[in-house]
C-alpha atoms as a PDB file:
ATOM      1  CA  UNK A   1      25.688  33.177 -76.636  1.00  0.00           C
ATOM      2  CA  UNK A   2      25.536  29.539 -74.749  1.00  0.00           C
ATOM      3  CA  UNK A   3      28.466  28.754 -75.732  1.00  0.00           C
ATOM      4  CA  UNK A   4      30.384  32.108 -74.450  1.00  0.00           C
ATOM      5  CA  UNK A   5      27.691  31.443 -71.043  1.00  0.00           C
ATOM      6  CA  UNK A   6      29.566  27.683 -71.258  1.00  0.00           C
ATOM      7  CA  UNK A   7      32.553  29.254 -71.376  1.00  0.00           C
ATOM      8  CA  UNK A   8      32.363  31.953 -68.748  1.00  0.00           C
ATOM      9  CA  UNK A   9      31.323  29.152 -66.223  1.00  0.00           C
ATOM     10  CA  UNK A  10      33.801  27.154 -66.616  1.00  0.00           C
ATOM     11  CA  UNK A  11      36.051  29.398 -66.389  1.00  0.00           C
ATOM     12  CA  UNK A  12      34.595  31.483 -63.510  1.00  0.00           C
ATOM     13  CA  UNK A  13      35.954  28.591 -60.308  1.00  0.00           C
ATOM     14  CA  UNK A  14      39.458  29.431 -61.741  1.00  0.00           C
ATOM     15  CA  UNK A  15      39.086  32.963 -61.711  1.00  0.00           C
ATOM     16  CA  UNK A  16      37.709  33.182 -57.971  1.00  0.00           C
ATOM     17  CA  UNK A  17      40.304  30.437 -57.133  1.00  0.00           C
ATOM     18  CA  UNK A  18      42.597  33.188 -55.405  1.00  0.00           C
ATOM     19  CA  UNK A  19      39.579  34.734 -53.817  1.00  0.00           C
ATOM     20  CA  UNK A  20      38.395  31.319 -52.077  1.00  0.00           C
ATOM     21  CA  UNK A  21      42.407  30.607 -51.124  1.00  0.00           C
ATOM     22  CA  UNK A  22      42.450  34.153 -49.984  1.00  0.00           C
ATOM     23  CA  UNK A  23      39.986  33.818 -47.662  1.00  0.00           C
ATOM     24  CA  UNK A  24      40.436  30.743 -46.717  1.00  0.00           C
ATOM     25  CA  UNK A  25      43.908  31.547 -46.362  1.00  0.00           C
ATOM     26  CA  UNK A  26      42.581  34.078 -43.324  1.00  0.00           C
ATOM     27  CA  UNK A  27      39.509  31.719 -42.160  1.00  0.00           C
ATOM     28  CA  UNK A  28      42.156  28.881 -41.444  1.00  0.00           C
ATOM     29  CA  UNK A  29      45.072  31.398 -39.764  1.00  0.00           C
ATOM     30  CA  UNK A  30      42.603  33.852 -37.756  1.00  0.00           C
ATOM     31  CA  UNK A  31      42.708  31.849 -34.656  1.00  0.00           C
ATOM     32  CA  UNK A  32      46.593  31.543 -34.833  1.00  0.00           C
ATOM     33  CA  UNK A  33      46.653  35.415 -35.140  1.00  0.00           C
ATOM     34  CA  UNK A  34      44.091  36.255 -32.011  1.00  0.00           C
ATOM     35  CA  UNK A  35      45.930  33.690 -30.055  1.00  0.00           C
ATOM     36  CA  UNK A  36      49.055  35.378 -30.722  1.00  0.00           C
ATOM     37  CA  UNK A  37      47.832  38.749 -30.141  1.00  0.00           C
ATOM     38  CA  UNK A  38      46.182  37.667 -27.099  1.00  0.00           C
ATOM     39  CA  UNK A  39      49.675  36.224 -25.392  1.00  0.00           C
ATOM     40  CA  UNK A  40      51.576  39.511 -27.035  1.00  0.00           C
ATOM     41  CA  UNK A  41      48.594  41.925 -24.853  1.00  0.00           C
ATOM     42  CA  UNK A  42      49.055  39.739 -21.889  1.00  0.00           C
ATOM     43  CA  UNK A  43      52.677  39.311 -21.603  1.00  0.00           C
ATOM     44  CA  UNK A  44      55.350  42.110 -20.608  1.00  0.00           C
ATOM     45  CA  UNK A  45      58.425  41.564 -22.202  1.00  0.00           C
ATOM     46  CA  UNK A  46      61.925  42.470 -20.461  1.00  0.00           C
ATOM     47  CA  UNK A  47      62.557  45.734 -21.895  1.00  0.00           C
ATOM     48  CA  UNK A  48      58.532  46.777 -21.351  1.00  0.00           C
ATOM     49  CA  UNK A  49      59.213  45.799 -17.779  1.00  0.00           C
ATOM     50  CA  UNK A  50      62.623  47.917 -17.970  1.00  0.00           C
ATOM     51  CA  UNK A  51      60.799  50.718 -19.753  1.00  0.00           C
ATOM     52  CA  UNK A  52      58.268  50.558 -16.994  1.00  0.00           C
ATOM     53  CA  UNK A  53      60.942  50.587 -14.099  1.00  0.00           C
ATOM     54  CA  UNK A  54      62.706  53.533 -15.461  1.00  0.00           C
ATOM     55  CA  UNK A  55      59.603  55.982 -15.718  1.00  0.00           C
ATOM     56  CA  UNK A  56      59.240  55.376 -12.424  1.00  0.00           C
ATOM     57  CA  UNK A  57      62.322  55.859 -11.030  1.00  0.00           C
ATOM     58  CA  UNK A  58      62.589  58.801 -12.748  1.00  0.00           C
ATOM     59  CA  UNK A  59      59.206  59.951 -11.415  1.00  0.00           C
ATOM     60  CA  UNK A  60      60.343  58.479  -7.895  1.00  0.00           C
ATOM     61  CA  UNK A  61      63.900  61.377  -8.719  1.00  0.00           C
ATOM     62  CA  UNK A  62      61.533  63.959  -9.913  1.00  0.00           C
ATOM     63  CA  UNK A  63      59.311  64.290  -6.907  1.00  0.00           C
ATOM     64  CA  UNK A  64      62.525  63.884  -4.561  1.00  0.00           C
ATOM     65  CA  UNK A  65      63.967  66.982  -6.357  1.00  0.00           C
ATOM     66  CA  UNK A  66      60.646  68.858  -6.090  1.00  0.00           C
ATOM     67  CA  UNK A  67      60.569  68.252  -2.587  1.00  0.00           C
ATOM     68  CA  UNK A  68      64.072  68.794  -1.927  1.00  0.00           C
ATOM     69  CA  UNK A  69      64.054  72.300  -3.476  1.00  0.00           C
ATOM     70  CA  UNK A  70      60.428  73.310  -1.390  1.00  0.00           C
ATOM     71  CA  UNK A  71      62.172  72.091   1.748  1.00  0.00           C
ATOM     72  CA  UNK A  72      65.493  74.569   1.165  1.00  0.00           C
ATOM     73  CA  UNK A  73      63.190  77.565  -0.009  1.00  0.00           C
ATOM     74  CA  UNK A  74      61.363  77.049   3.264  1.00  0.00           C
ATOM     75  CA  UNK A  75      64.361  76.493   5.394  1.00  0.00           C
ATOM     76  CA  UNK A  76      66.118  79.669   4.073  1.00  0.00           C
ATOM     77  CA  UNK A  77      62.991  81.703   4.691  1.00  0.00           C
ATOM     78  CA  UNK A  78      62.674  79.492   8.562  1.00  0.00           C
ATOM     79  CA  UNK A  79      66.728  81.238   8.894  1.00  0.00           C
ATOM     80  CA  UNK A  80      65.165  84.113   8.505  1.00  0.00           C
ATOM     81  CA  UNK A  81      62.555  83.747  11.672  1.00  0.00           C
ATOM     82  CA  UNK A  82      59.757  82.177  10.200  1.00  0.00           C
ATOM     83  CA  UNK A  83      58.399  80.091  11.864  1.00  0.00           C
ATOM     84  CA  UNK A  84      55.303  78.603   9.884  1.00  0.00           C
ATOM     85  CA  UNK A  85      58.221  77.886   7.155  1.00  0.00           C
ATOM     86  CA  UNK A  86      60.165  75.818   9.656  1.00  0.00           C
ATOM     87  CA  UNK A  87      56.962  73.684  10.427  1.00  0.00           C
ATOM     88  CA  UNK A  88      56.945  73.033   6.613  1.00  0.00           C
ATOM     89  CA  UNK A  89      60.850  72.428   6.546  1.00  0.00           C
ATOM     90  CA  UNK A  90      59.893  69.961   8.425  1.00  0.00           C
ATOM     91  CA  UNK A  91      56.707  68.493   6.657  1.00  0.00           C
ATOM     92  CA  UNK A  92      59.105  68.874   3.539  1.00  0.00           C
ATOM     93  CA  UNK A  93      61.692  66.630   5.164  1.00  0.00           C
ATOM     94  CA  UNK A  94      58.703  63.495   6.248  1.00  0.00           C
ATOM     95  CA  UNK A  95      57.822  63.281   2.782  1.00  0.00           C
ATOM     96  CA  UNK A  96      61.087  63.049   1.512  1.00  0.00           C
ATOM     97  CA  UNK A  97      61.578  60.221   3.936  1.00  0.00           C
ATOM     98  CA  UNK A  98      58.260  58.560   3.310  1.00  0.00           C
ATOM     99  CA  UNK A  99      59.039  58.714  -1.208  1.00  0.00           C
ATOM    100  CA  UNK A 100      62.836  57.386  -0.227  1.00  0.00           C
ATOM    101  CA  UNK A 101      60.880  54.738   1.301  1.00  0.00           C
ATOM    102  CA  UNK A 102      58.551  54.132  -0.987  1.00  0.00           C
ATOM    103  CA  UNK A 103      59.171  51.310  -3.363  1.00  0.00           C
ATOM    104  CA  UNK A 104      59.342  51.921  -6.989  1.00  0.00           C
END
């Protein structure tokens, strides 16, 4: 029985040996990794900044066309004597000018 005890510890350091390089292994490279992480969070790459440009131009195209088709709707109905839909024709047409303006 003290012998197999003798045994057992002895061999028990080599058995955990991967366990203490594993985490060793991750004590020694966890700063490397939050550093990294950190930069990668805090940095936009080219294509994010692409990416990013493109949504909102196409936003900036969507809202142009939304506008664009509110301002003939109320210009067709201002043809046809209204008046109220002229004033918006005309609201329609500022805020077109003001998102064409509008940087993206």
């Amino acid at each position: 029985m003290r012998r197999m005890f003798l045994t057992m510890s002895l061999l028990l350091p080599f058995a955990a040996g991967g366990c203490v390089t594993s985490v060793i292994k991750e004590v020694v490279t966890a700063p490397v990794k939050v550093i990294s992480k950190t930069a990668d969070v805090l940095t936009t790459s080219q294509s994010e900044a692409d990416e990013k440009r493109g949504k909102a131009l196409r936003k900036k195209e969507e809202n142009l066309g939304k506008l664009s088709r509110k301002r003939s709707k109320a210009q067709r109905k201002c043809d046809e004597g209204n008046a109220d839909a002229c004033d918006d024709a005309r609201e329609y047409e500022m805020e077109i000018e003001r998102e064409q303006d509008r940087p993206v």
